[in-house]
PDB file of N, CA and C in Angstrom:
ATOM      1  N   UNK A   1       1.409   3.607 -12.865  1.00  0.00           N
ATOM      2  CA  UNK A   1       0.135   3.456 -12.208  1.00  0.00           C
ATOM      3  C   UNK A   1      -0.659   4.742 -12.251  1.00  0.00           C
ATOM      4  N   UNK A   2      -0.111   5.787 -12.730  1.00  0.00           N
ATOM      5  CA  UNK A   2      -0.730   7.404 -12.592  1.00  0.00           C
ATOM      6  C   UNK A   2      -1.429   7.472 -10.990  1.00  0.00           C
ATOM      7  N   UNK A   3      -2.289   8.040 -11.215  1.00  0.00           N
ATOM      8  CA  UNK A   3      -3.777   8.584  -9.687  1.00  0.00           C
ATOM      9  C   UNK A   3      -4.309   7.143  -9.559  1.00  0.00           C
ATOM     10  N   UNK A   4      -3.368   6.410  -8.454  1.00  0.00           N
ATOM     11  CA  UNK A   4      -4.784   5.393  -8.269  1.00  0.00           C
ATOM     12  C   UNK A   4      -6.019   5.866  -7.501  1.00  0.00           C
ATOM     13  N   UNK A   5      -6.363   6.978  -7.375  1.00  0.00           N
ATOM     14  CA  UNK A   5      -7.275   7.282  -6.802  1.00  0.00           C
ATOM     15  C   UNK A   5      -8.599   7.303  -8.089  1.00  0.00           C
ATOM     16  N   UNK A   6      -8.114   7.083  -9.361  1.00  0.00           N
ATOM     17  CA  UNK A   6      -9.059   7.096  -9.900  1.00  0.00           C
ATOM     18  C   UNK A   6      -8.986   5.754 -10.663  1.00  0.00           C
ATOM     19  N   UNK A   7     -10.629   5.270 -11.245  1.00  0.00           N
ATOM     20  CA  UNK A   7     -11.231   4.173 -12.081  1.00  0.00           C
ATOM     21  C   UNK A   7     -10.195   4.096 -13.199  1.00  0.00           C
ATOM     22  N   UNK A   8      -9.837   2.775 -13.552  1.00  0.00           N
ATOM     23  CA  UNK A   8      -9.381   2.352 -14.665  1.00  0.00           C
ATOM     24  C   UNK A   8      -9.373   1.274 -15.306  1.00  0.00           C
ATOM     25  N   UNK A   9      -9.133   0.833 -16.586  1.00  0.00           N
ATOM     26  CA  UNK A   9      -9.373  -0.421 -17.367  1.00  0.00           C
ATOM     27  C   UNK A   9      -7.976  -0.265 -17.686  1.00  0.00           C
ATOM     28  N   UNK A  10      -7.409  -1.476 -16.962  1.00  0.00           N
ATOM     29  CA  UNK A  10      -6.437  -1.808 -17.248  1.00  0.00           C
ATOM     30  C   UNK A  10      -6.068  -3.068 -18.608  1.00  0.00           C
ATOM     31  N   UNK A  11      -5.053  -2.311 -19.890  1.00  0.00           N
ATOM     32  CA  UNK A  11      -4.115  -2.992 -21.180  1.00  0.00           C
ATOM     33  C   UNK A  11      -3.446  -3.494 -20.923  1.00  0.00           C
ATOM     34  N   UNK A  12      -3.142  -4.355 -21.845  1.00  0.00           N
ATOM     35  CA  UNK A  12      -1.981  -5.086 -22.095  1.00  0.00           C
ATOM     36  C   UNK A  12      -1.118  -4.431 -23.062  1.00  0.00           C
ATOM     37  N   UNK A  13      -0.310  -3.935 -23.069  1.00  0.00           N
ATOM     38  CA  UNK A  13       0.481  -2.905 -24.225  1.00  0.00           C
ATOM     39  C   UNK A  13       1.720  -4.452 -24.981  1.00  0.00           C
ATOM     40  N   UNK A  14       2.023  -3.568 -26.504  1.00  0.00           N
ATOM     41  CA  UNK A  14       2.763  -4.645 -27.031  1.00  0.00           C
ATOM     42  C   UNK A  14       4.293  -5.018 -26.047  1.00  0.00           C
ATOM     43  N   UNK A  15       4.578  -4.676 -24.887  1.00  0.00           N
ATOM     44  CA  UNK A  15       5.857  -5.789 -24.178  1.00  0.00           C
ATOM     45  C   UNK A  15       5.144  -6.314 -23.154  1.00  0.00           C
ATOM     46  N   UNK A  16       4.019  -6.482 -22.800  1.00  0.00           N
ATOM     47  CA  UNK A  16       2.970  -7.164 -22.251  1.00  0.00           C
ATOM     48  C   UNK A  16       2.873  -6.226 -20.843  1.00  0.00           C
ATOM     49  N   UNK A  17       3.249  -5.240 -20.622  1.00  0.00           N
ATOM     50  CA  UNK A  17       2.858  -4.934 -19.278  1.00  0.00           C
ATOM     51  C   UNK A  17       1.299  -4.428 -19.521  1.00  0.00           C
ATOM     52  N   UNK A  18       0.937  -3.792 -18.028  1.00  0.00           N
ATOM     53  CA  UNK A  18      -0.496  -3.383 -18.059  1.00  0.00           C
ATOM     54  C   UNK A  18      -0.357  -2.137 -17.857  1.00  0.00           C
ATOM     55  N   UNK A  19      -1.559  -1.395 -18.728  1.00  0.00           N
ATOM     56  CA  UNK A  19      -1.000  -0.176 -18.915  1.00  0.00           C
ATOM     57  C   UNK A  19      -2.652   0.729 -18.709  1.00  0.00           C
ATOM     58  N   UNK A  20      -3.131   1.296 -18.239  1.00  0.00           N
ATOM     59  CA  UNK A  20      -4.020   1.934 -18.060  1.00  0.00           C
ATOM     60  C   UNK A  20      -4.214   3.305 -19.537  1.00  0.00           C
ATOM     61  N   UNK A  21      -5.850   2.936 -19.139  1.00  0.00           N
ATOM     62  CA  UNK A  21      -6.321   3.564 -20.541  1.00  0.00           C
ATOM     63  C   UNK A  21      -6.541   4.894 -20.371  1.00  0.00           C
ATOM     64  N   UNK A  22      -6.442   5.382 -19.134  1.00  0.00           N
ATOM     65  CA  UNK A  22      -6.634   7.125 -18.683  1.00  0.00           C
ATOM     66  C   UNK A  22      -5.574   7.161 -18.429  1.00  0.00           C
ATOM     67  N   UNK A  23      -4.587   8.443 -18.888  1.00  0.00           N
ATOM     68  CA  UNK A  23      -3.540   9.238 -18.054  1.00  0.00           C
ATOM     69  C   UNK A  23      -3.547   9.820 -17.264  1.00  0.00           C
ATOM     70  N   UNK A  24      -2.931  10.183 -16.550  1.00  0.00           N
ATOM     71  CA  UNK A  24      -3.283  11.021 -15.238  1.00  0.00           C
ATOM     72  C   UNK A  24      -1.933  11.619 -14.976  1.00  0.00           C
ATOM     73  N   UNK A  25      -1.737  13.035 -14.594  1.00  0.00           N
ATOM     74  CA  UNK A  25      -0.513  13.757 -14.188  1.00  0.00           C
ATOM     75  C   UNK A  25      -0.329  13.503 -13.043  1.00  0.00           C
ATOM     76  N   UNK A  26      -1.264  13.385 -11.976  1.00  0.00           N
ATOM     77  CA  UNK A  26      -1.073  12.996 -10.795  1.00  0.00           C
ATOM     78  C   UNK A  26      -0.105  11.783  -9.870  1.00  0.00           C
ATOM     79  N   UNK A  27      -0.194  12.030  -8.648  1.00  0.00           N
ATOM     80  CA  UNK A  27       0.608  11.240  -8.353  1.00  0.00           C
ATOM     81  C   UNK A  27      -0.060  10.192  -6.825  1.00  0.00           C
ATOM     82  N   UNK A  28       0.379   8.995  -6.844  1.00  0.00           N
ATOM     83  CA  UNK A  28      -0.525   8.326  -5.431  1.00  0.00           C
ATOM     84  C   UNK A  28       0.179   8.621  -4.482  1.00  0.00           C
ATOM     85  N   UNK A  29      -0.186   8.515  -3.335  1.00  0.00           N
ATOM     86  CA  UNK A  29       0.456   8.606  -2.249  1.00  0.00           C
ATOM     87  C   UNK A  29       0.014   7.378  -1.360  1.00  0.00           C
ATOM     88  N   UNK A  30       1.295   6.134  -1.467  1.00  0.00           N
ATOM     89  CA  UNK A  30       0.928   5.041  -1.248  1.00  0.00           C
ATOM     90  C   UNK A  30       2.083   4.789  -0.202  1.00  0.00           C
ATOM     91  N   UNK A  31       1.562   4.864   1.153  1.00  0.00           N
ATOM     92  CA  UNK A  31       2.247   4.402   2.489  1.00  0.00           C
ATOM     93  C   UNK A  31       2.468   2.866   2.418  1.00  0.00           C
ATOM     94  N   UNK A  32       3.660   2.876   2.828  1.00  0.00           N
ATOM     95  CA  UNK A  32       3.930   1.318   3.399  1.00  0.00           C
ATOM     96  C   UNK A  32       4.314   0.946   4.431  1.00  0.00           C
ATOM     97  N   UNK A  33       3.765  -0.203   5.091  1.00  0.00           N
ATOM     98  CA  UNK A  33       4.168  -0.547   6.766  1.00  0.00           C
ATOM     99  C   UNK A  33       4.644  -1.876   6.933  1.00  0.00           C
ATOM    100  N   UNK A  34       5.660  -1.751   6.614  1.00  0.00           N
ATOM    101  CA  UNK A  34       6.030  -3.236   7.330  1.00  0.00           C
ATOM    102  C   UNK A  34       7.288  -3.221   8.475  1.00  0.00           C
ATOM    103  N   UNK A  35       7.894  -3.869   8.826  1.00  0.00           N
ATOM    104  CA  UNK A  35       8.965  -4.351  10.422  1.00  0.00           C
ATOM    105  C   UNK A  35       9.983  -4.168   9.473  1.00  0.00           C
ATOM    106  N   UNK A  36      10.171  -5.121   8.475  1.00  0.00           N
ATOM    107  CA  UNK A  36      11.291  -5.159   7.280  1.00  0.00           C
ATOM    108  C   UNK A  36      12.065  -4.152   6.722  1.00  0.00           C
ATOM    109  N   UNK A  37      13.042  -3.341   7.202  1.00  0.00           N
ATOM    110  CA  UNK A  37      13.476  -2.529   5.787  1.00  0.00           C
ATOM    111  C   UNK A  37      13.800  -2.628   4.968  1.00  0.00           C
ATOM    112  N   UNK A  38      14.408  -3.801   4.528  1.00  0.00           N
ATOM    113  CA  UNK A  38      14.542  -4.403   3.057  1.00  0.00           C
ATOM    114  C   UNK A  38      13.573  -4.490   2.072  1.00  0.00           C
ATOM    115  N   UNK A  39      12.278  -4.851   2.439  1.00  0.00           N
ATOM    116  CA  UNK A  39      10.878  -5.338   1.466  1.00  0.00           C
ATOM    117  C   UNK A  39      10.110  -3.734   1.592  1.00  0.00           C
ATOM    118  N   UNK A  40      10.739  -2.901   2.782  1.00  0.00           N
ATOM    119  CA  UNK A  40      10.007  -1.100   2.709  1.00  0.00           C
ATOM    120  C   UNK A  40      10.950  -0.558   1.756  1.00  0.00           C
ATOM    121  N   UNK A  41      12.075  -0.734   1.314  1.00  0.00           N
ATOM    122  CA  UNK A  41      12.824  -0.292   0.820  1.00  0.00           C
ATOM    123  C   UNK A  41      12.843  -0.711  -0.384  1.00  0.00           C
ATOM    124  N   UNK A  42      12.702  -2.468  -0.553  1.00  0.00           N
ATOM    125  CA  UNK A  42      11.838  -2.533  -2.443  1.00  0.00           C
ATOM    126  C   UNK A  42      10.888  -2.206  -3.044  1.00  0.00           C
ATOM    127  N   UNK A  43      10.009  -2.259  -2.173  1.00  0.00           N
ATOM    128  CA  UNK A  43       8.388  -1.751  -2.943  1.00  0.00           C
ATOM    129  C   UNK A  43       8.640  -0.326  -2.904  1.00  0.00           C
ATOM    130  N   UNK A  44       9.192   0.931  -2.055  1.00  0.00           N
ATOM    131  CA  UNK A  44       9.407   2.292  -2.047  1.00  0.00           C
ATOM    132  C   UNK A  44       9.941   2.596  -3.964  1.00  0.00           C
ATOM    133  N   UNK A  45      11.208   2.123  -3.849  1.00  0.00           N
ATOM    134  CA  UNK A  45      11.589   2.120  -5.221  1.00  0.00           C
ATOM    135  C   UNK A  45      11.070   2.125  -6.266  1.00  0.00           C
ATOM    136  N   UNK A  46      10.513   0.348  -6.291  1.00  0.00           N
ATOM    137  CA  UNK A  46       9.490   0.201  -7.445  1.00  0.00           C
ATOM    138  C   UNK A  46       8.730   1.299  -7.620  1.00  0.00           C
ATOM    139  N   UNK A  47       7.582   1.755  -6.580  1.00  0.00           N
ATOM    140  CA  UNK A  47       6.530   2.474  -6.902  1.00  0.00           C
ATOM    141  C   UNK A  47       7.262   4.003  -6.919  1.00  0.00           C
ATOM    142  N   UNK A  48       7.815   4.407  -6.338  1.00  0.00           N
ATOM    143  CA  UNK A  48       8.845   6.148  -6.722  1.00  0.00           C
ATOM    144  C   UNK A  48       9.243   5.852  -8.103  1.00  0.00           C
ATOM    145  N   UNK A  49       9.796   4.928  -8.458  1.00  0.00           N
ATOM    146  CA  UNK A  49      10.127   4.887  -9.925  1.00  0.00           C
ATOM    147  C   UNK A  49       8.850   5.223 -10.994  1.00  0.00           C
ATOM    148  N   UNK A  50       7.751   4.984 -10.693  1.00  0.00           N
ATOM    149  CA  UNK A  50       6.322   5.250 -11.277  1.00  0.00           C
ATOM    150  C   UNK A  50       5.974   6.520 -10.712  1.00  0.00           C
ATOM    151  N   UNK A  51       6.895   7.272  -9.635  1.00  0.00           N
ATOM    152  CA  UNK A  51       6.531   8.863 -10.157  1.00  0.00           C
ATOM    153  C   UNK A  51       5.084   8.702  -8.198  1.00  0.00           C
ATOM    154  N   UNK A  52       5.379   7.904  -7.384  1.00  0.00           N
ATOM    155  CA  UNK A  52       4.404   7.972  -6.650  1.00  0.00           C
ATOM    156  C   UNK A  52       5.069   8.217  -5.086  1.00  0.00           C
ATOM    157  N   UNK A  53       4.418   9.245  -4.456  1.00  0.00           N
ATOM    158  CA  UNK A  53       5.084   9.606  -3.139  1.00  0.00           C
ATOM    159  C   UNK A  53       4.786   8.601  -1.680  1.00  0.00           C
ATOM    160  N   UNK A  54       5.845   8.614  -1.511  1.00  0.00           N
ATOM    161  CA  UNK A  54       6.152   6.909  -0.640  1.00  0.00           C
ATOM    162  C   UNK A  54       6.380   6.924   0.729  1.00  0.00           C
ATOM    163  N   UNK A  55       5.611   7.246   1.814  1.00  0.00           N
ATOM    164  CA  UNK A  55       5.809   7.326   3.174  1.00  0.00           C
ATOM    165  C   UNK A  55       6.382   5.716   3.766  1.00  0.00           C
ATOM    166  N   UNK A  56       7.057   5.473   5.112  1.00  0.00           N
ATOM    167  CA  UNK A  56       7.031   4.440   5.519  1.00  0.00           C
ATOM    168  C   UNK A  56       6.638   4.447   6.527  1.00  0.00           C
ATOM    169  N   UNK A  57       6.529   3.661   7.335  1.00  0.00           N
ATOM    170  CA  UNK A  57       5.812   2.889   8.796  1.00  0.00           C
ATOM    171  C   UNK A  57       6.435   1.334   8.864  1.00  0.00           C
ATOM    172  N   UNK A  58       7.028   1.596  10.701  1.00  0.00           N
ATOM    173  CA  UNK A  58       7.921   0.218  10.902  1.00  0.00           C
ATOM    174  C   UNK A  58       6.592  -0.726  11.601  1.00  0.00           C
ATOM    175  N   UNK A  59       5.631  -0.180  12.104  1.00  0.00           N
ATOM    176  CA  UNK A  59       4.407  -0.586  12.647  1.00  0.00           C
ATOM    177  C   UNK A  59       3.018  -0.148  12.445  1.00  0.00           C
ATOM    178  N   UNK A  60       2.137  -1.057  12.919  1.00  0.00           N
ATOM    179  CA  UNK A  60       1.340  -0.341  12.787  1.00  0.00           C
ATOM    180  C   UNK A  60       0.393   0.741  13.237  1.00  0.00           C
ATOM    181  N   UNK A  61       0.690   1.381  14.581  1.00  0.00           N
ATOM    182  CA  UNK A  61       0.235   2.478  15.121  1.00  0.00           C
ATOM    183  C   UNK A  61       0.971   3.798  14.231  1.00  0.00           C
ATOM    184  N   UNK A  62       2.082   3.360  14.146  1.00  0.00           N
ATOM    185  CA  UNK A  62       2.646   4.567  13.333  1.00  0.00           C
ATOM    186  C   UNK A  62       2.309   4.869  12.323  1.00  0.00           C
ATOM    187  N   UNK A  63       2.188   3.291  11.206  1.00  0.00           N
ATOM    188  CA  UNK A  63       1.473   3.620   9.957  1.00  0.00           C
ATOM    189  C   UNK A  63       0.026   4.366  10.069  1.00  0.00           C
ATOM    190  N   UNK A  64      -0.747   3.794  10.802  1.00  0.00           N
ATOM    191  CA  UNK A  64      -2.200   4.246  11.266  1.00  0.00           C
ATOM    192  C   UNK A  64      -2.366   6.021  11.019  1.00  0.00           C
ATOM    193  N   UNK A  65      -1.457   6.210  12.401  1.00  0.00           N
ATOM    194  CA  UNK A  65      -1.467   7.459  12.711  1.00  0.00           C
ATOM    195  C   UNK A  65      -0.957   8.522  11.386  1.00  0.00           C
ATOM    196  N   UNK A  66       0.139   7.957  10.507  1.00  0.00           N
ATOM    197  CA  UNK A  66       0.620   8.788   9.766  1.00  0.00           C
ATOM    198  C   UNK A  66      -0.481   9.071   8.395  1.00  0.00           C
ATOM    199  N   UNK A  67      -1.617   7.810   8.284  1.00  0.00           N
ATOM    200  CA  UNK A  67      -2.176   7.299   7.471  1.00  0.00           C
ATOM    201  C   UNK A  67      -3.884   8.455   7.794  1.00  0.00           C
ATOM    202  N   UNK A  68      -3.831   8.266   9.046  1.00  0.00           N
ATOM    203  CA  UNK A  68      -5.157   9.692   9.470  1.00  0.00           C
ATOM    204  C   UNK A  68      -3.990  11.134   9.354  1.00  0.00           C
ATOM    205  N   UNK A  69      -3.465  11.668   9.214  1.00  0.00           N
ATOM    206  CA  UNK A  69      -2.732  12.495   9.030  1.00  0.00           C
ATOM    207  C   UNK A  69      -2.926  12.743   8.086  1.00  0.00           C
ATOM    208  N   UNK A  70      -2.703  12.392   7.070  1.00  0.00           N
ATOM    209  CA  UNK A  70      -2.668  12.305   5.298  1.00  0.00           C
ATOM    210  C   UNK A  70      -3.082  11.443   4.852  1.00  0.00           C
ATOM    211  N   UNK A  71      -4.262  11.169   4.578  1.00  0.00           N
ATOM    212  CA  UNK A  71      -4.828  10.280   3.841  1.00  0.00           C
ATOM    213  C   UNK A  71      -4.044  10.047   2.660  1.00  0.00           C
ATOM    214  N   UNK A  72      -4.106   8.502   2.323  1.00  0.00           N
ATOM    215  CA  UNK A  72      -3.120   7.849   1.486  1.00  0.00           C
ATOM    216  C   UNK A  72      -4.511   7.331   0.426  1.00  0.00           C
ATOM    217  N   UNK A  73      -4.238   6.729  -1.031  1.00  0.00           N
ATOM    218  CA  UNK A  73      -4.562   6.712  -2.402  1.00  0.00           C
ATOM    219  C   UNK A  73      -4.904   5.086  -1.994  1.00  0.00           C
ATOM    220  N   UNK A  74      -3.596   4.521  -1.793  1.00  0.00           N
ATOM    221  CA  UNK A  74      -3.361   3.028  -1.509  1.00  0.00           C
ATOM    222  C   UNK A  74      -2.466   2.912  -0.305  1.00  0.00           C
ATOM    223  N   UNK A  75      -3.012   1.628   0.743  1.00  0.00           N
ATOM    224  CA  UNK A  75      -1.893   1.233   1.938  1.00  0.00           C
ATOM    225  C   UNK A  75      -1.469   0.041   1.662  1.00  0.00           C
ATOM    226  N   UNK A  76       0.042  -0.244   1.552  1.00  0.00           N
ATOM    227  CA  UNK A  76       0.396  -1.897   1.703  1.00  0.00           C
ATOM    228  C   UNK A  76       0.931  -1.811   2.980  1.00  0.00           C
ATOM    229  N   UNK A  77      -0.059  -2.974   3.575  1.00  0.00           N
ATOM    230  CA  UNK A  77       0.566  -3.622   4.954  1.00  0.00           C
ATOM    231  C   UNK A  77       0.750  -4.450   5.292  1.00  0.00           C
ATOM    232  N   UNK A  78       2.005  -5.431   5.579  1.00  0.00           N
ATOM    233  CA  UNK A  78       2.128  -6.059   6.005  1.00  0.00           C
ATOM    234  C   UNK A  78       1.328  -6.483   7.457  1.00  0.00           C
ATOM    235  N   UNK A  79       0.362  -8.368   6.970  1.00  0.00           N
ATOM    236  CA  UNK A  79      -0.111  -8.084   8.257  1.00  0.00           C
ATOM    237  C   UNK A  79       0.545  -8.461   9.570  1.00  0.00           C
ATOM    238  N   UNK A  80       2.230  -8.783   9.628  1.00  0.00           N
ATOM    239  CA  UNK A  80       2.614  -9.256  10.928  1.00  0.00           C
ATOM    240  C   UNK A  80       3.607  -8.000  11.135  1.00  0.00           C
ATOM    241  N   UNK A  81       2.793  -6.959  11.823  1.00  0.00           N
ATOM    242  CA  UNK A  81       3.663  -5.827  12.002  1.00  0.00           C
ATOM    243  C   UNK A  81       3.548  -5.257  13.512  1.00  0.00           C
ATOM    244  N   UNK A  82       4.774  -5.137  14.479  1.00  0.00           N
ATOM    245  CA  UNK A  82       4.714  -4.659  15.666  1.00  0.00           C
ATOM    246  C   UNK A  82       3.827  -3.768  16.074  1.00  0.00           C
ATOM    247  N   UNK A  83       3.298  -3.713  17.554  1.00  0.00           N
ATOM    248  CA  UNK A  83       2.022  -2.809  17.691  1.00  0.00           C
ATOM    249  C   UNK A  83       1.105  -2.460  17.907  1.00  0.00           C
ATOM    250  N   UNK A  84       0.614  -2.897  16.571  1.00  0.00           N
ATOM    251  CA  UNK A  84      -0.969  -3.182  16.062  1.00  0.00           C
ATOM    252  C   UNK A  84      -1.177  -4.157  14.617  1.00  0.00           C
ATOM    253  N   UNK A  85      -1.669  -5.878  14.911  1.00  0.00           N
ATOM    254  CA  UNK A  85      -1.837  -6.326  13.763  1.00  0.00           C
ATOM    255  C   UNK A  85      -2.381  -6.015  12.824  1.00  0.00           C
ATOM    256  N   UNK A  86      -2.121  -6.189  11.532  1.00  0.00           N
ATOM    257  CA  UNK A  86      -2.384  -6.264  10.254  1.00  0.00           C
ATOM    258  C   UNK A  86      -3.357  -6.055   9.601  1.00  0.00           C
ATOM    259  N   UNK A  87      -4.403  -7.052  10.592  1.00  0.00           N
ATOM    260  CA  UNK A  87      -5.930  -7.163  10.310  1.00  0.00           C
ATOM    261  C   UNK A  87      -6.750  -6.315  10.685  1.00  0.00           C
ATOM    262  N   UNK A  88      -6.531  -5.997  12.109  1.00  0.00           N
ATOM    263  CA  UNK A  88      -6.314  -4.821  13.067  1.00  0.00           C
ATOM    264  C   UNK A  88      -6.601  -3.404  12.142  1.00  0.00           C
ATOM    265  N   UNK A  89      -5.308  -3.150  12.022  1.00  0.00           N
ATOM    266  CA  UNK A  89      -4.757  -2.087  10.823  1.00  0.00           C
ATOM    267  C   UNK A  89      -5.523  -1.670   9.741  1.00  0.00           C
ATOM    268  N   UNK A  90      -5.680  -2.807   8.850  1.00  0.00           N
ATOM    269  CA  UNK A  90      -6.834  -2.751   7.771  1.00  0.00           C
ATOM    270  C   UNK A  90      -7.888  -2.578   8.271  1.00  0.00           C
ATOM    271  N   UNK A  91      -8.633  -3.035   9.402  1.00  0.00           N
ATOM    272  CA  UNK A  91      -9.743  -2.602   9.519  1.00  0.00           C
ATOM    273  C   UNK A  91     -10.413  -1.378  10.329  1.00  0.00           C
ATOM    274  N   UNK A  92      -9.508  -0.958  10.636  1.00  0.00           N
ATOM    275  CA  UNK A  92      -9.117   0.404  10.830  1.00  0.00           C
ATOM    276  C   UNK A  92      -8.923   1.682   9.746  1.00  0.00           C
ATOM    277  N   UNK A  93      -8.124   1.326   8.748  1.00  0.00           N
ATOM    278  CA  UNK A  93      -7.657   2.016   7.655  1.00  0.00           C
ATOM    279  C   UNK A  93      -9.071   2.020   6.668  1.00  0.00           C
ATOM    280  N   UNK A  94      -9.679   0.585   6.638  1.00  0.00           N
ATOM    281  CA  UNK A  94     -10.939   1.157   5.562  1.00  0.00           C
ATOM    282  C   UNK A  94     -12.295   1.514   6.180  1.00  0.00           C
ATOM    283  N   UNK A  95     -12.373   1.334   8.029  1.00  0.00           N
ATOM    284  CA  UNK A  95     -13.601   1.413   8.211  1.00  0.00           C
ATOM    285  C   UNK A  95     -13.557   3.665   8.872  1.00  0.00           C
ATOM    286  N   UNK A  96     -12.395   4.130   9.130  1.00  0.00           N
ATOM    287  CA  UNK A  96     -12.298   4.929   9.705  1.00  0.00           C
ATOM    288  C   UNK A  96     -11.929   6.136   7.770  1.00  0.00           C
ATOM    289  N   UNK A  97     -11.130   5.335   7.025  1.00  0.00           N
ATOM    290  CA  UNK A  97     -11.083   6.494   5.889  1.00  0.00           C
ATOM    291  C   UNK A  97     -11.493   5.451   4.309  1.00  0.00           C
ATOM    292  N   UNK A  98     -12.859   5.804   4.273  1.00  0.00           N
ATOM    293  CA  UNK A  98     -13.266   4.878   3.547  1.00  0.00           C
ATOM    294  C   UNK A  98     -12.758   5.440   2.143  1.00  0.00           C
ATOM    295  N   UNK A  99     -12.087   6.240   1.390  1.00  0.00           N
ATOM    296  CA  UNK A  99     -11.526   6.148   0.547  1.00  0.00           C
ATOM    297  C   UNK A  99     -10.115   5.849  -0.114  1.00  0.00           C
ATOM    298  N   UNK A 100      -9.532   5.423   1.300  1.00  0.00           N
ATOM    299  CA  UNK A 100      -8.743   4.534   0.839  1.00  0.00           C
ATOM    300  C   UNK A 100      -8.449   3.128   0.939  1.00  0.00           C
ATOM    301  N   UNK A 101      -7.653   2.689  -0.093  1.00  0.00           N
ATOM    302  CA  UNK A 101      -7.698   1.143  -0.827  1.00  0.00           C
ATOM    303  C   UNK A 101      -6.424   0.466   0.515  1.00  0.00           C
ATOM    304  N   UNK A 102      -6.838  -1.016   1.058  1.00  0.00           N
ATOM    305  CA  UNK A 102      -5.502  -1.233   1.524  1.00  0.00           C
ATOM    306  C   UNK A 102      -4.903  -2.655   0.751  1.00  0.00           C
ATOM    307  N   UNK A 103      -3.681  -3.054   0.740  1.00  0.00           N
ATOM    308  CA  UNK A 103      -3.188  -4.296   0.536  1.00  0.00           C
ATOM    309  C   UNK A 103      -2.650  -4.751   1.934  1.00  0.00           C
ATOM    310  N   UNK A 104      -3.538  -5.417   2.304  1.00  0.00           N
ATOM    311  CA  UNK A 104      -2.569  -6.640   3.288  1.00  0.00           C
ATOM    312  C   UNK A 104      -1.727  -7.901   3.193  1.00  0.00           C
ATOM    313  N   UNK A 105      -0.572  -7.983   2.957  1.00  0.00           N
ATOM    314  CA  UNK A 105       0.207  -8.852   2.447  1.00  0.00           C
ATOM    315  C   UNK A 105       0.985  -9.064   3.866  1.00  0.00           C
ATOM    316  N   UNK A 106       1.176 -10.576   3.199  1.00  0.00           N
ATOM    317  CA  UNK A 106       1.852 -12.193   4.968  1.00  0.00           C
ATOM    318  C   UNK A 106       2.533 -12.466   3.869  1.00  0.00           C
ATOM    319  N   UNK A 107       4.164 -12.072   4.449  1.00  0.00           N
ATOM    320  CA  UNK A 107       5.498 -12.703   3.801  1.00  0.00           C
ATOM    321  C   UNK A 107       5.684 -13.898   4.609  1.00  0.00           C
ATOM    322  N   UNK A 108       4.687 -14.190   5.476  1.00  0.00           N
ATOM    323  CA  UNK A 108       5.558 -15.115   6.774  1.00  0.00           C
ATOM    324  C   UNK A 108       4.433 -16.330   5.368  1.00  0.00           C
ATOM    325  N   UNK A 109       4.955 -17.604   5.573  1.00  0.00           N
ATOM    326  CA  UNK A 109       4.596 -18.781   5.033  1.00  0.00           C
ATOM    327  C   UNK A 109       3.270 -20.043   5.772  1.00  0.00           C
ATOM    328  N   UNK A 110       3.307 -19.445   7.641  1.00  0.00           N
ATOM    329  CA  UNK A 110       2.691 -19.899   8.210  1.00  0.00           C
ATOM    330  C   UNK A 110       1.910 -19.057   8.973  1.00  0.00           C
ATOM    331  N   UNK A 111       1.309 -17.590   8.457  1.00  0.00           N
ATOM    332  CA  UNK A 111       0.615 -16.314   9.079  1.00  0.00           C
ATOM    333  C   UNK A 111      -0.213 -16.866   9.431  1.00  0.00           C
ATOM    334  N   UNK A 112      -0.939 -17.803   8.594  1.00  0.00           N
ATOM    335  CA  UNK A 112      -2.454 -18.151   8.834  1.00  0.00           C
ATOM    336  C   UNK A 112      -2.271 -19.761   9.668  1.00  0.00           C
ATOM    337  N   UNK A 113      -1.407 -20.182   9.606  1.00  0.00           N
ATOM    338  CA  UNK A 113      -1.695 -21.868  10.077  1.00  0.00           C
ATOM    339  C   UNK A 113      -1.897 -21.562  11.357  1.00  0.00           C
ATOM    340  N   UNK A 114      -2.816 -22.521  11.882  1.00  0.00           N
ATOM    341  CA  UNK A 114      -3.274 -23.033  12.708  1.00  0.00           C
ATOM    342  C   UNK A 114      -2.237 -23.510  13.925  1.00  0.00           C
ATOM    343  N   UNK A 115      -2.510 -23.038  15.451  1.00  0.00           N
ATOM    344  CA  UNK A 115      -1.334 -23.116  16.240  1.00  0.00           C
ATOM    345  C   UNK A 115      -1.402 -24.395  17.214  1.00  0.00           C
TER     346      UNK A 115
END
């Protein structure tokens, strides 16, 4: 993924992954918050394996707080996280540090249904 802090046009290279057309030496610094340590502990991997420095957060005040501390590149958050919700969180994270990107991701199957 190099600097996601910067623009890119993302390839298709010949084993089909996607491969960005700028290099970059740099590295992201992409926090993750979820309750889970199993799913903080897969995505950590994945993305350290791409060379990117990987904070965690079991919630979201903590993520928040660690997230104004050091501004992060990219946030994945889970949005059902002890605390402070998800939505909450994100809108917090892009209206308070507008240069960074968040992912809000619902592992739950019924986040959104209707109660």
């Amino acid at each position: 993924m190099g600097n996601i802090s910067h623009r890119r046009r993302a390839r298709t290279n010949k084993d089909g992954r996607l491969r960005s057309e700028r290099q970059s030496s740099g590295t992201a610094k992409v926090p993750i918050i979820d309750d889970d340590a199993s799913i903080r502990r897969w995505r950590r991997l994945v993305l350290e394996e791409e060379g990117h420095e990987i904070p965690e957060a079991r919630d979201g005040r903590d993520g928040l707080a660690a997230s104004q501390r050091t501004p992060a590149d990219l946030v994945l958050a889970n949005i059902q996280v002890p605390e402070m919700h998800g939505l909450d969180l994100t809108l917090e994270l892009t209206c308070g540090l507008l240069d960074t990107k968040v992912i809000a991701i619902s592992s739950e199957a019924d986040a959104h249904a209707p109660s």
